[in-house]
Protein backbone atom coordinates (compact mmCIF):
# COMPACT_ATOMS: atom_id res chain seq x y z
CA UNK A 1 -14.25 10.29 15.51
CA UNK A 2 -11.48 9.83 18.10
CA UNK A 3 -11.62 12.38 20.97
CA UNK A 4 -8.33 12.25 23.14
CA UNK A 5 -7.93 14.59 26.68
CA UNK A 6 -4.64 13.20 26.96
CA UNK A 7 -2.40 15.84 29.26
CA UNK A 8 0.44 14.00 30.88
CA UNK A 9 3.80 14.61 30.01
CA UNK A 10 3.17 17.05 26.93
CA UNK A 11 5.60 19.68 26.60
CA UNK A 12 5.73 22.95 25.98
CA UNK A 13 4.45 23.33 22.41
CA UNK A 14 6.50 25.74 20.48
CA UNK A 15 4.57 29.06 18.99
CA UNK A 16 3.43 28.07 15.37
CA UNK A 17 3.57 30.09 12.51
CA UNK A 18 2.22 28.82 9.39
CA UNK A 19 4.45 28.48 6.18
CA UNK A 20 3.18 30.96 3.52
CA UNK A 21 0.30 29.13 1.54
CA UNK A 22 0.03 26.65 3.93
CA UNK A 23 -3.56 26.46 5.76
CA UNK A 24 -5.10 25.11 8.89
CA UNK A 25 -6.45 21.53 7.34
CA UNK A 26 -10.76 21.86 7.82
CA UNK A 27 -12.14 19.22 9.97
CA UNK A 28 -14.60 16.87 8.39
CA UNK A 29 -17.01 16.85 10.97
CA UNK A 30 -18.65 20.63 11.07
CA UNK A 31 -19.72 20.08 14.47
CA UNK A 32 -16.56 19.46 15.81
CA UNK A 33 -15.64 22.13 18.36
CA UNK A 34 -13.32 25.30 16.94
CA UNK A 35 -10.74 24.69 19.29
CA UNK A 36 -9.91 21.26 18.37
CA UNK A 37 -7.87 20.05 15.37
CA UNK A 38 -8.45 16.78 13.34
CA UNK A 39 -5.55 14.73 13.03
CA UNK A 40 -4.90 13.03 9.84
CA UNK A 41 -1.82 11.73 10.70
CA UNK A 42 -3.66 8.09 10.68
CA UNK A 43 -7.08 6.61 10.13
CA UNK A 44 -8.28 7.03 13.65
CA UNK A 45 -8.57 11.17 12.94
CA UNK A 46 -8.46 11.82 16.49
CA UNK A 47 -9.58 15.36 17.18
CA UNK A 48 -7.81 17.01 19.81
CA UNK A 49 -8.25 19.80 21.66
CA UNK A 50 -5.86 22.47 22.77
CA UNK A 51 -2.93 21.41 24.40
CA UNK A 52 -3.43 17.61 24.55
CA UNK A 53 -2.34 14.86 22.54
CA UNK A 54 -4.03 12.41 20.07
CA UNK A 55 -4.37 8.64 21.38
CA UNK A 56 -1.11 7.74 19.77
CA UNK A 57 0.36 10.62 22.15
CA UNK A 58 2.84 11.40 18.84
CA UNK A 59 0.64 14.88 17.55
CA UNK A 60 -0.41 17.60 19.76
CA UNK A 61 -3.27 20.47 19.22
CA UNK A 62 -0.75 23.53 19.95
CA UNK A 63 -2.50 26.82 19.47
CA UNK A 64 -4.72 25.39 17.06
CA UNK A 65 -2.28 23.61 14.78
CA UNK A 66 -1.28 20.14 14.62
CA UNK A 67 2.11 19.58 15.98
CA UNK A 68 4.78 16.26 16.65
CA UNK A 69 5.27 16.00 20.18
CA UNK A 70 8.51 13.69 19.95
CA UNK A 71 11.99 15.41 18.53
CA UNK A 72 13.74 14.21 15.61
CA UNK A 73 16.23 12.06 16.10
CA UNK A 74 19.48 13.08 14.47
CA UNK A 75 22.71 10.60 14.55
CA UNK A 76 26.07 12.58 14.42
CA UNK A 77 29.23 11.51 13.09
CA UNK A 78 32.53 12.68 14.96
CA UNK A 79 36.22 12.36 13.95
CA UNK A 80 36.94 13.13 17.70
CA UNK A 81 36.32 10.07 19.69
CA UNK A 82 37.11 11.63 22.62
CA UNK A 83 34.17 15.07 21.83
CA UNK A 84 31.22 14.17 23.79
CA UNK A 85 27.98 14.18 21.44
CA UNK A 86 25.64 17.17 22.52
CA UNK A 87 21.95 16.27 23.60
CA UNK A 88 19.11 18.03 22.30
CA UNK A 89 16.17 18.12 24.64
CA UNK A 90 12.24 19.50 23.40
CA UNK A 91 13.55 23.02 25.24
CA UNK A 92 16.80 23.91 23.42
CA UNK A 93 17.15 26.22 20.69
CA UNK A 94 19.60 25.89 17.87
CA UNK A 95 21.84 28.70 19.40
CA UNK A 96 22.20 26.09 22.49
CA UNK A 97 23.43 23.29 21.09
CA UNK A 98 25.27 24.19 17.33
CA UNK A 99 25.11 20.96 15.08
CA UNK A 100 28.34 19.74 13.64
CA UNK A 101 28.79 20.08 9.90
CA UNK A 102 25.94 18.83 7.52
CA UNK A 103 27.87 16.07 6.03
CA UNK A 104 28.24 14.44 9.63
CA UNK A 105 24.75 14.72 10.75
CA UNK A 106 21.93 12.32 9.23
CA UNK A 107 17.94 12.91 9.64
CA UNK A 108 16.30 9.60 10.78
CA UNK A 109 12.92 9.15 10.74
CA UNK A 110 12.10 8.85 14.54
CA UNK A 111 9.86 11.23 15.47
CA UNK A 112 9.90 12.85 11.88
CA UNK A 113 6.02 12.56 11.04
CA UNK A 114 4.39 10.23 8.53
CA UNK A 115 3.04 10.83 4.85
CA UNK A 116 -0.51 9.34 5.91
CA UNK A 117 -2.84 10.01 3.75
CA UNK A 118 -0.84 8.65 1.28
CA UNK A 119 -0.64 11.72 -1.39
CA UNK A 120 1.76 13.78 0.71
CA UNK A 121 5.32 13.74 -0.19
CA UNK A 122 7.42 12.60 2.90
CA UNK A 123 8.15 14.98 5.67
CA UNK A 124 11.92 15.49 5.18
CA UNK A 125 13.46 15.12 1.69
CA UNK A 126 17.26 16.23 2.83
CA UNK A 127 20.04 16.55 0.13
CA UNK A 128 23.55 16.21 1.61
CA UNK A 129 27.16 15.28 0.07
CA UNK A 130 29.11 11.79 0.20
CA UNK A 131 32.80 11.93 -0.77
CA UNK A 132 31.42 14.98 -3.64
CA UNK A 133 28.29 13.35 -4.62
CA UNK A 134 24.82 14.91 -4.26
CA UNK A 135 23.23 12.78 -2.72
CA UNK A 136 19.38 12.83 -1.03
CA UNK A 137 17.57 11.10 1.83
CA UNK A 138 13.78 10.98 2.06
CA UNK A 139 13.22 10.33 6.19
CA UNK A 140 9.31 9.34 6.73
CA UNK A 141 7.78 7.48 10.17
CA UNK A 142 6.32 4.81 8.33
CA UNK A 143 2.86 2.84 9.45
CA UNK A 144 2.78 -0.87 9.25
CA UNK A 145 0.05 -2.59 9.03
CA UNK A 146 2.11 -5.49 7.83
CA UNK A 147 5.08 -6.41 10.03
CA UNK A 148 6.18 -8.78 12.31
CA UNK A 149 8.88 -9.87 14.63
CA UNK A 150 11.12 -12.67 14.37
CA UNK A 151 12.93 -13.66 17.83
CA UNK A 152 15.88 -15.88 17.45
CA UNK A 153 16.04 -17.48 20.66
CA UNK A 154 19.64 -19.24 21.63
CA UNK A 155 18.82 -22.17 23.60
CA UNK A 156 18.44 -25.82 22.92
CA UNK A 157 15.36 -25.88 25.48
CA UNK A 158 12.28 -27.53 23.58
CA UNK A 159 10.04 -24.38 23.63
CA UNK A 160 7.08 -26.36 22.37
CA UNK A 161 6.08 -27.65 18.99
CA UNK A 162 6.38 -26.23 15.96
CA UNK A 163 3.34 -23.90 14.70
CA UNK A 164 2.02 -23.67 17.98
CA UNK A 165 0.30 -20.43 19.70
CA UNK A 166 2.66 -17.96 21.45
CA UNK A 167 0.20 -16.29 23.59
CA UNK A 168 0.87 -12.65 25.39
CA UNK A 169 -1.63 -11.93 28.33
CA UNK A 170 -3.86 -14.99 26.83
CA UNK A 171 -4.00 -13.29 23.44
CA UNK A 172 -2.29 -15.34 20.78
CA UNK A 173 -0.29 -13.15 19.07
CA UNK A 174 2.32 -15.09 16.92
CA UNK A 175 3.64 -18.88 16.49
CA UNK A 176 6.43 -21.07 16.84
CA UNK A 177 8.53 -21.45 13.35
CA UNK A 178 10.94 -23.75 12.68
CA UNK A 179 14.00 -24.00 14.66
CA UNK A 180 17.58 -23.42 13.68
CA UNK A 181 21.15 -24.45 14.90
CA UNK A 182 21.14 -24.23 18.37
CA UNK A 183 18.15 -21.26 18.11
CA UNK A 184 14.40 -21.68 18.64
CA UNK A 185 12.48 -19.00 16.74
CA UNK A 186 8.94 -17.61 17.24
CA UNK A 187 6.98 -15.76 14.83
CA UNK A 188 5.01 -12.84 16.23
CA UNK A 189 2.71 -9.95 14.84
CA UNK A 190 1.39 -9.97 11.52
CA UNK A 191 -1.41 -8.31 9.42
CA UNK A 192 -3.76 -11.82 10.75
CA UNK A 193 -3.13 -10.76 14.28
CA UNK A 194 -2.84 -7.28 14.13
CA UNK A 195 -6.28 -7.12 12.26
CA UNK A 196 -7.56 -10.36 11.70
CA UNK A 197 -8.62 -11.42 15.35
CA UNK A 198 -10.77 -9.42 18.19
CA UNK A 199 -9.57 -6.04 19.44
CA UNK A 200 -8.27 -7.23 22.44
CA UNK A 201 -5.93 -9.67 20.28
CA UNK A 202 -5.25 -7.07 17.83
CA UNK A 203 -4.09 -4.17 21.15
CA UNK A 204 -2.28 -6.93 23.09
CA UNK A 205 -0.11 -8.21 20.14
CA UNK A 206 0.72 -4.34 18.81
CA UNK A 207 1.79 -3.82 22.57
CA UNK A 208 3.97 -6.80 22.85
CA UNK A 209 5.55 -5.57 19.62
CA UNK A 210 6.42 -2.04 20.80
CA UNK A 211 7.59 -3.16 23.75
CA UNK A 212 10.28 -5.84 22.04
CA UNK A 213 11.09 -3.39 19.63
CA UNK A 214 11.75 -1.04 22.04
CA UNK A 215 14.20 -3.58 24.05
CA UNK A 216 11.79 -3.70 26.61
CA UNK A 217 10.97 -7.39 28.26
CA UNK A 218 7.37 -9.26 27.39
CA UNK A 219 6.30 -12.23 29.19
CA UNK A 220 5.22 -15.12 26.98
CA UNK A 221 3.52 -18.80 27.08
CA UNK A 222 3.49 -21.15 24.19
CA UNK A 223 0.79 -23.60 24.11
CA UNK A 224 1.79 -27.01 25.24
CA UNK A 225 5.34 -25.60 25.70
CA UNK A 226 7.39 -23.21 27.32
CA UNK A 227 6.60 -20.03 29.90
CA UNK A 228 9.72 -17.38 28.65
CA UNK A 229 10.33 -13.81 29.45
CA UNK A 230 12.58 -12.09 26.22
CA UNK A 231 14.00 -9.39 25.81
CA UNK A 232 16.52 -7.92 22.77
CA UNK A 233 20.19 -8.31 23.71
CA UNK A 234 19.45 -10.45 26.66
CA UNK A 235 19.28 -14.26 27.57
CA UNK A 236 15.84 -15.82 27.10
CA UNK A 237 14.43 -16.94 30.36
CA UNK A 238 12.72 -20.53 30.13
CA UNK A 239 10.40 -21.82 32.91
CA UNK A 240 12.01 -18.83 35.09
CA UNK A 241 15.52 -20.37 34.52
CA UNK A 242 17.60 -17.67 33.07
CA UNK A 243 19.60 -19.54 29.63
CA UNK A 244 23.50 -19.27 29.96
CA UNK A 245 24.66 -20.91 26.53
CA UNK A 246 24.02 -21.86 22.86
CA UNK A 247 25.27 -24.61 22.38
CA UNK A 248 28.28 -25.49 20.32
CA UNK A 249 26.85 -27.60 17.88
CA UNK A 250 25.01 -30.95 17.33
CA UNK A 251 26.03 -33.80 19.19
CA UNK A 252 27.76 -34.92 16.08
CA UNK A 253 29.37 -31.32 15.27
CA UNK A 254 30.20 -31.92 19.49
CA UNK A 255 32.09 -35.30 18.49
CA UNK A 256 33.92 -33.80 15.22
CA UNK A 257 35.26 -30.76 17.13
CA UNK A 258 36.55 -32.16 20.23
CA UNK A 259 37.56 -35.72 18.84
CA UNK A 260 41.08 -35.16 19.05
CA UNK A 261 40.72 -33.87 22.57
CA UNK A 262 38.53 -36.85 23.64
CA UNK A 263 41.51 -39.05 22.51
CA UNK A 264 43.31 -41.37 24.84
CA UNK A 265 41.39 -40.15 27.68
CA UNK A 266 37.70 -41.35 26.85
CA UNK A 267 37.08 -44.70 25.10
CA UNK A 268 33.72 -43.76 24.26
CA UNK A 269 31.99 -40.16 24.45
CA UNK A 270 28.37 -39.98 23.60
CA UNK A 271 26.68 -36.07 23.13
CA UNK A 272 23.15 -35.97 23.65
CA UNK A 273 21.31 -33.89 21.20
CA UNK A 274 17.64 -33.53 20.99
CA UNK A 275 18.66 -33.54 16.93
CA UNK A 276 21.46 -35.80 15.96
CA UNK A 277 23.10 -37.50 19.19
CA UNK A 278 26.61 -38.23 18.40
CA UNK A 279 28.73 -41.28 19.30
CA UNK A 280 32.72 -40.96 18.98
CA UNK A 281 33.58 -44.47 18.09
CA UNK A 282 30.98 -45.08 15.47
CA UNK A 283 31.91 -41.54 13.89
CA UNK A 284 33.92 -41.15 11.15
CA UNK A 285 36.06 -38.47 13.49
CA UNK A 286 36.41 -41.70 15.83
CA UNK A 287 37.10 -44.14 12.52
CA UNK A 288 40.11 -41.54 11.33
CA UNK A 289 41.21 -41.37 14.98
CA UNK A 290 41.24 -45.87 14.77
CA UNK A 291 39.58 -45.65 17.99
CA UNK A 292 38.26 -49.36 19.01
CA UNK A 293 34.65 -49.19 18.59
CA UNK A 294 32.99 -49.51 22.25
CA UNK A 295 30.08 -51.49 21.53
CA UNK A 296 27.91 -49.03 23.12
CA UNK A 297 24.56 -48.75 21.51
CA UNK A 298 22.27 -45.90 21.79
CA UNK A 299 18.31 -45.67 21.20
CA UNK A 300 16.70 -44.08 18.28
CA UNK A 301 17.32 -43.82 14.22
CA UNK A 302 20.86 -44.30 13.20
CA UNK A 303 20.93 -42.07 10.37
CA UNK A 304 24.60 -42.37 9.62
CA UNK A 305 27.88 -43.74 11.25
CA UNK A 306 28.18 -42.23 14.68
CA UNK A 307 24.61 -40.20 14.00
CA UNK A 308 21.53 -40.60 15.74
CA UNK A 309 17.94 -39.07 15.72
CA UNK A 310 15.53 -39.13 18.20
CA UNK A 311 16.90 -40.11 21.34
CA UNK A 312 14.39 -38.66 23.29
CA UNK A 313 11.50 -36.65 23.21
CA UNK A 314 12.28 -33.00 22.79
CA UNK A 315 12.18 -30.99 26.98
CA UNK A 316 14.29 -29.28 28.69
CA UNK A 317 16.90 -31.79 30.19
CA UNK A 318 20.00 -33.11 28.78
CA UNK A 319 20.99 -31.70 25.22
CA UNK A 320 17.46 -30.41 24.64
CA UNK A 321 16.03 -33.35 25.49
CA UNK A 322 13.48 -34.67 28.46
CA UNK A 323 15.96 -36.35 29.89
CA UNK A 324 17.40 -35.94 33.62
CA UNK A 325 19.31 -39.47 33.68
CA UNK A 326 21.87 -39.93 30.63
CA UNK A 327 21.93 -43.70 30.59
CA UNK A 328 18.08 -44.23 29.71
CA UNK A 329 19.43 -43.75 26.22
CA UNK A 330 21.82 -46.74 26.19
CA UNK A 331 20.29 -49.44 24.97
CA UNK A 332 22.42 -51.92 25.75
CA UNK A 333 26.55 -52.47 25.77
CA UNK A 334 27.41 -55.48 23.26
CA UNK A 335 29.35 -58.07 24.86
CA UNK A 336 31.05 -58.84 21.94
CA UNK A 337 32.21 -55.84 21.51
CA UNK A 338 32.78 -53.54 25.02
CA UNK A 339 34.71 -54.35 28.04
CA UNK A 340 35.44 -54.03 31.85
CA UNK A 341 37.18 -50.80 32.65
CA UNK A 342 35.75 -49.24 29.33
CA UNK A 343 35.64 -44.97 29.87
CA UNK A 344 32.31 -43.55 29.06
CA UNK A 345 31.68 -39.88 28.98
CA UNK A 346 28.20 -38.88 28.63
CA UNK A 347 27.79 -35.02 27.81
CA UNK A 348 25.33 -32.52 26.64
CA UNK A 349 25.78 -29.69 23.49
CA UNK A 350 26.92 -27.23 26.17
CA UNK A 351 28.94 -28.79 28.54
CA UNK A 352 26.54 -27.93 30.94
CA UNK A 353 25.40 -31.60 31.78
CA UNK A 354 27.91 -34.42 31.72
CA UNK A 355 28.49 -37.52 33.36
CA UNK A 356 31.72 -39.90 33.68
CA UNK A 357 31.35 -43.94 33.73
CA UNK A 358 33.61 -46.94 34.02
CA UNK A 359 31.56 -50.04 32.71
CA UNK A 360 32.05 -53.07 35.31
CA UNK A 361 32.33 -56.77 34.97
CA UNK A 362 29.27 -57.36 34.25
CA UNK A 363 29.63 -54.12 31.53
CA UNK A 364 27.03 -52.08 33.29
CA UNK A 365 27.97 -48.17 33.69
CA UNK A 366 29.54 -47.01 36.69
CA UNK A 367 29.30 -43.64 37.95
CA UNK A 368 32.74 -42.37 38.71
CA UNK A 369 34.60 -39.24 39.57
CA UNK A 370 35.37 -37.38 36.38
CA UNK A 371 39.25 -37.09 35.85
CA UNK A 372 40.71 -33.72 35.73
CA UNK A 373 41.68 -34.22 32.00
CA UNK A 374 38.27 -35.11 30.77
CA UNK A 375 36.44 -32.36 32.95
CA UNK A 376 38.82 -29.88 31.44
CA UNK A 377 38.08 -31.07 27.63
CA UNK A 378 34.15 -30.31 29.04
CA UNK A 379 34.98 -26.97 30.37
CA UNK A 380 36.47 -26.46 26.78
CA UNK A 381 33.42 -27.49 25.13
CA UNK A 382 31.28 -24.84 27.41
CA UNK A 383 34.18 -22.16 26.56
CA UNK A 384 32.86 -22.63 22.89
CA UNK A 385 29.40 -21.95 23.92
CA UNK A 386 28.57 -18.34 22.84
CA UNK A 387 26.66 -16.53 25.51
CA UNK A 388 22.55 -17.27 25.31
CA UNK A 389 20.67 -14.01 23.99
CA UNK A 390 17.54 -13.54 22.23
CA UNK A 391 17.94 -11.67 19.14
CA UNK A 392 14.61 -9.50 17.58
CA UNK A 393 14.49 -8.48 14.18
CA UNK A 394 11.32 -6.40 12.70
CA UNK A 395 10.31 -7.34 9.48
CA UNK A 396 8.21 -5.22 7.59
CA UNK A 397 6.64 -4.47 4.34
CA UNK A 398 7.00 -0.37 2.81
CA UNK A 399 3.22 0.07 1.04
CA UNK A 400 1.47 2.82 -0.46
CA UNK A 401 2.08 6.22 1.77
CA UNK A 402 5.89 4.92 2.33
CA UNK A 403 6.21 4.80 -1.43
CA UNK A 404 4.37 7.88 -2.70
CA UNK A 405 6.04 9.69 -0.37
CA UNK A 406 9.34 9.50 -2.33
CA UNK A 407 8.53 9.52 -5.41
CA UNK A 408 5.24 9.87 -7.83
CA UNK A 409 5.84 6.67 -9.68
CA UNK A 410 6.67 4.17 -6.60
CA UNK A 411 7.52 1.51 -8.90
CA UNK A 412 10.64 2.87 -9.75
CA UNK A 413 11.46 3.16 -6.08
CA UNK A 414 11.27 -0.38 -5.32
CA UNK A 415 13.31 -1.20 -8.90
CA UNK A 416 16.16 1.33 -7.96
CA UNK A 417 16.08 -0.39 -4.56
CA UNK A 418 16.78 -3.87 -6.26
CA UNK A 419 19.64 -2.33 -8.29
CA UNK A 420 21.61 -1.20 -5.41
CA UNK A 421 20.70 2.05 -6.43
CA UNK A 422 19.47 3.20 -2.71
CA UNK A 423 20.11 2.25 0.75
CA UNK A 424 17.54 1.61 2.82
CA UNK A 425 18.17 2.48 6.62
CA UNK A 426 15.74 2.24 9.50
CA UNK A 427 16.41 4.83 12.62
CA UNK A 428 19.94 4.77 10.35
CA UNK A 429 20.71 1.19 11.12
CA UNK A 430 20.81 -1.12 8.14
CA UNK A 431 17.55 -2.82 6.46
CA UNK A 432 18.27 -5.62 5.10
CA UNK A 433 15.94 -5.79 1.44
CA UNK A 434 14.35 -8.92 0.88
CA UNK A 435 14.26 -10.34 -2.37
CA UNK A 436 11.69 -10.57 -4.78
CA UNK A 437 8.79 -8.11 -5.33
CA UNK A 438 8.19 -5.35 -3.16
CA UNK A 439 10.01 -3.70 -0.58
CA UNK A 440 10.19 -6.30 2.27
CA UNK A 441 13.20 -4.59 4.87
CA UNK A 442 14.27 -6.45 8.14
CA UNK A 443 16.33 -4.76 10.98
CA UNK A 444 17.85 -5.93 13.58
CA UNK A 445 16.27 -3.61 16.53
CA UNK A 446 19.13 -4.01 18.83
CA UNK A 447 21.18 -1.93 16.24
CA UNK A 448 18.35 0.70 16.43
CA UNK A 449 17.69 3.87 18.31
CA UNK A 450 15.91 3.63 21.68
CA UNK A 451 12.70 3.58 21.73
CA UNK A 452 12.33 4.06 17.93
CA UNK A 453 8.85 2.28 17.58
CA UNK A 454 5.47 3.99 18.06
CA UNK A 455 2.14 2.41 17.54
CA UNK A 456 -1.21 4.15 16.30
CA UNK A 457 -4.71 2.47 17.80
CA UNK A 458 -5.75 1.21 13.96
CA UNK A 459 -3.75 -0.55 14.87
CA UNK A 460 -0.02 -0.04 13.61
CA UNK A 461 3.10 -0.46 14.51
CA UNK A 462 5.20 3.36 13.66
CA UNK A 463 8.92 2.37 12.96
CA UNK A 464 11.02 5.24 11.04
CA UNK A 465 12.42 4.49 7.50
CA UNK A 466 15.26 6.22 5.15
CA UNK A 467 15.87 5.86 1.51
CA UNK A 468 19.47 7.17 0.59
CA UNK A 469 20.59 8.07 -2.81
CA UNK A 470 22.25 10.24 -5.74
CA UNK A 471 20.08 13.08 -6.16
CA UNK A 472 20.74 12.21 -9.70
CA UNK A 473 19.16 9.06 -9.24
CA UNK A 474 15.88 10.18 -7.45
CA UNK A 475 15.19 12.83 -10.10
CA UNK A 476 15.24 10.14 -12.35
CA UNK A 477 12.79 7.82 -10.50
CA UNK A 478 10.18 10.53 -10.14
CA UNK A 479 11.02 12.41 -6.45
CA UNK A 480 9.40 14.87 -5.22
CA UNK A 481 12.09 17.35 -6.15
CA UNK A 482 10.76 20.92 -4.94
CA UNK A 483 10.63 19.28 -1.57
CA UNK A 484 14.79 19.10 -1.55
CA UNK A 485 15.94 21.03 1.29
CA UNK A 486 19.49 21.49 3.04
CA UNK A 487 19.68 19.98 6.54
CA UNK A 488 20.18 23.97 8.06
CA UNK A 489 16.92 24.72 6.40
CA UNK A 490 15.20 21.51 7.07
CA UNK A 491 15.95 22.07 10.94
CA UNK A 492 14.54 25.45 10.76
CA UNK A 493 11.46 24.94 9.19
CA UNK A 494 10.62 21.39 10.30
CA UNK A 495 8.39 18.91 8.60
CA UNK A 496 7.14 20.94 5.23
CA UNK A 497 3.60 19.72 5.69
CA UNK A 498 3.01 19.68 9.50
CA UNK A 499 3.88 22.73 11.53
CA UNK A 500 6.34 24.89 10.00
CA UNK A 501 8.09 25.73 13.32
CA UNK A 502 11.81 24.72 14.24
CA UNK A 503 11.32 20.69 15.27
CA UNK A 504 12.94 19.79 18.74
CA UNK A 505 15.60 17.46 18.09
CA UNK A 506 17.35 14.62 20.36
CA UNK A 507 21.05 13.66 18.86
CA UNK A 508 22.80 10.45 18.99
CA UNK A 509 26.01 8.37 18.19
CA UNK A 510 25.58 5.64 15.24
CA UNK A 511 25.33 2.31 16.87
CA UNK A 512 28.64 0.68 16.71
CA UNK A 513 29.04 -1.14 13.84
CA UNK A 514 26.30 0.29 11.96
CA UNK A 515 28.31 2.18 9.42
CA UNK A 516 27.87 6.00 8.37
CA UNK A 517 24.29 5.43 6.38
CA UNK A 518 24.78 8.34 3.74
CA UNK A 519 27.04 6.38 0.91
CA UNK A 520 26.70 2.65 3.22
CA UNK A 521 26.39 -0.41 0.54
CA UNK A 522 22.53 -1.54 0.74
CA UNK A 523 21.84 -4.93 2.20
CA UNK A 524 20.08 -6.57 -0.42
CA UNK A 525 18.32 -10.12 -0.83
């Protein structure tokens, strides 16, 4: 057994009154002291005494009854763009701060209590009305064992190899996976690290996941790679360099794009890539344009006309490459073929390096000053460059308490989720529903609440969860339908299984773009 003395910051607990036929929970332990309460809220069972908090600081001994500390977070929907949204705080009373009308408010899940141990139905089952419809949301903090985080990284830095250790603190706590166009991605969390490795690994890597999921920044190193500092919504920062762009495209996309541009002004352009290095001449953009091939040729695999592969080793210099000096990837400028005077641009995927040459008599590059009309085709090229920004999305997998809680036959749940039948929202921002079996969601956390993820010391990540749908529809799957209640009554009573007292509440604005998530189209797989 878990005994927390946590204090700090705990607020003033509201005076609990029981629901009728609703009794104190009896601790396991006998000898447990009669002015704690057990906490069942995970598998840790803290027990707590009076007026402190368990060691996830989200349930609170108040008066002898187990109590959520955090308010529910509400999102409100105004036709008046111009009617400030009013705050709820842990102090105000429903007389302070009137909601607006039930069919513009929507119950989240932060801060709304779990089902844990699984037989409970979920705290708020909230019926509501879309455009006429009865319609119902179940709102449950869910506890994930299984999840991870996927960080999309825009950069063409070589962050290290593929499948190698991200460590946090010296903990390993995720990998690199494979990269995509003009993104490196990392791999972190997971049931393996969360559970799988010593408690040390298993703390550090559920703190690096709270934190990220909470926009908050978390120093990284990758084995044989990369030191980075990410954060959600912000640029990546790579050996303490701070990115500025993602690149356009490939070297060959670079050559396509900007051919026309490059026209009459260069009479070669090479774009180094760390992928596929493009050459203008030798590409078929160059071939439509009847540009005279330059005779120019550049080290590694020709894979087609104009294409090349592995140019370089994969670092940090030119086009994702190691790099510093552009010409160590000519191999050599055919005689038969090039020509004094010839116009050589040499430029990276983001315009960010590049280099202008005039080959000599004896055909060897010249540096030269870059003439206004080329440098302003480069700007161009950066203009195209979307800003750098490292992108987090939690991934994770609804099991057995998320399930039961909505419904007494869960496999209907996941089937009327695969049918379009219900929407799946986390914190009210859209899950996207993977396909296949199960109920694997992914949200982009940026889109999310504040600070909507909690952790529990099993250890768990806490991340809220919504199913939407006709009422009709979640009689028919099984619901748990005498927990129904009307968002007035829901407020007043709170959570049906935890406290019974009027929840503190915090409202918000729907992230922009989001979407109103009571009759919003599911994003399924």
């Amino acid at each position: 057994m878990n005994e927390h003395t946590k204090t700090d910051g705990l607020p003033d607990l509201p005076e609990v009154v029981l629901p009728q036929g609703l009794e104190r929970a009896r601790p396991r332990n006998e000898r447990m002291a009669g002015d704690k309460v057990e906490c069942n809220a995970c598998p840790v069972l803290c027990q707590i005494g009076r007026g402190r908090t368990g060691a996830c600081d989200r349930y609170a001994n108040a008066d002898g009854v187990l109590v959520r500390v955090d308010p529910v977070v509400l999102l409100q929907r105004t036709l008046d763009a111009e009617q400030p949204l009013v705050p709820f705080t842990a102090r105000e009373t429903d007389e302070a701060a009137p909601l607006a009308p039930a069919p513009q408010v929507f119950v989240t899940g932060i801060g709304a209590s779990t089902t844990y141990p699984d037989y409970k139905p979920a705290p708020f089952i909230v019926a509501s009305e879309a455009d006429g419809v009865d319609m119902v949301t179940v709102v449950t903090e869910g506890i994930f064992s299984y999840c991870s985080l996927k960080l999309k990284i825009d950069t063409d830095r070589w962050l290290g190899p593929e499948q190698a250790n991200v460590r946090c603190k010296g903990e390993v706590i995720g990998h690199v996976t494979t990269a995509e166009y003009g993104s490196q991605m990392l791999s972190l969390g997971g049931v393996h690290h969360l559970t799988g490795g010593s408690k040390k690994e298993g703390r550090v890597t559920l703190d690096a996941m709270q934190l990220l999921g909470n926009k908050q920044a978390v120093d990284l190193t990758i084995d044989g790679g990369a030191q980075l500092t990410v954060q959600a919504g912000k640029a990546p920062i790579v050996n303490g360099v701070r990115e500025q762009r993602m690149r356009v495209g490939c070297g060959s996309a670079t050559v396509g794009i900007f051919a026309r541009q490059f026209f009459g002004i260069c009479d070669e352009v090479i774009v180094v890539d760390d992928h596929i290095t493009g050459v203008l001449t030798e590409h078929q953009a160059g071939r439509c344009l009847d540009m005279r091939p330059a005779g120019i040729k550049v080290r590694g695999r020709k894979s087609t006309p104009g294409r090349y592969f592995q140019v370089a080793n994969p670092g940090t210099g030119w086009g994702g490459t190691d790099i510093a000096d552009p010409l160590s990837i000519i191999e050599a400028c055919e005689a038969d073929t090039a020509w004094p005077g010839l116009r050589l641009l040499m430029v990276s995927t983001t315009g960010e390096h590049a280099a202008w040459y005039v080959l000599d008599d004896q055909l060897v590059p010249q540096p030269q000053p870059m003439p206004d009309e080329v440098a302003r085709v480069v700007a161009r090229i950066g203009e195209n460059c979307e800003p750098s920004l490292t992108t987090v999305l939690f991934l994770g997998g609804a099991g057995g308490s998320l399930r039961a809680g909505v419904s007494e036959n869960p496999v209907l749940l996941t089937q009327a989720i695969k049918q379009s039948l219900v929407n799946v929202t986390l914190g009210g921002a859209p899950g996207y529903v993977w396909p296949g079996g199960g109920i694997t969601v992914m949200v982009d956390v940026m889109r999310m609440p504040d600070n909507s993820f909690g952790t529990v010391p099993t250890p768990a990540i806490v991340a809220p969860l919504e199913f939407t749908m006709r009422l009709a529809d979640y009689e028919r799957l099984g619901g748990h339908m005498e927990q129904v209640r009307s968002l007035p009554d829901t407020l007043q009573h709170g959570a049906w299984h935890n406290d019974g007292a009027p929840r503190a509440r915090r409202m918000l604005a729907p992230a922009a773009g989001n979407g109103w998530p009571i009759g919003q189209a599911p994003l399924l797989g």
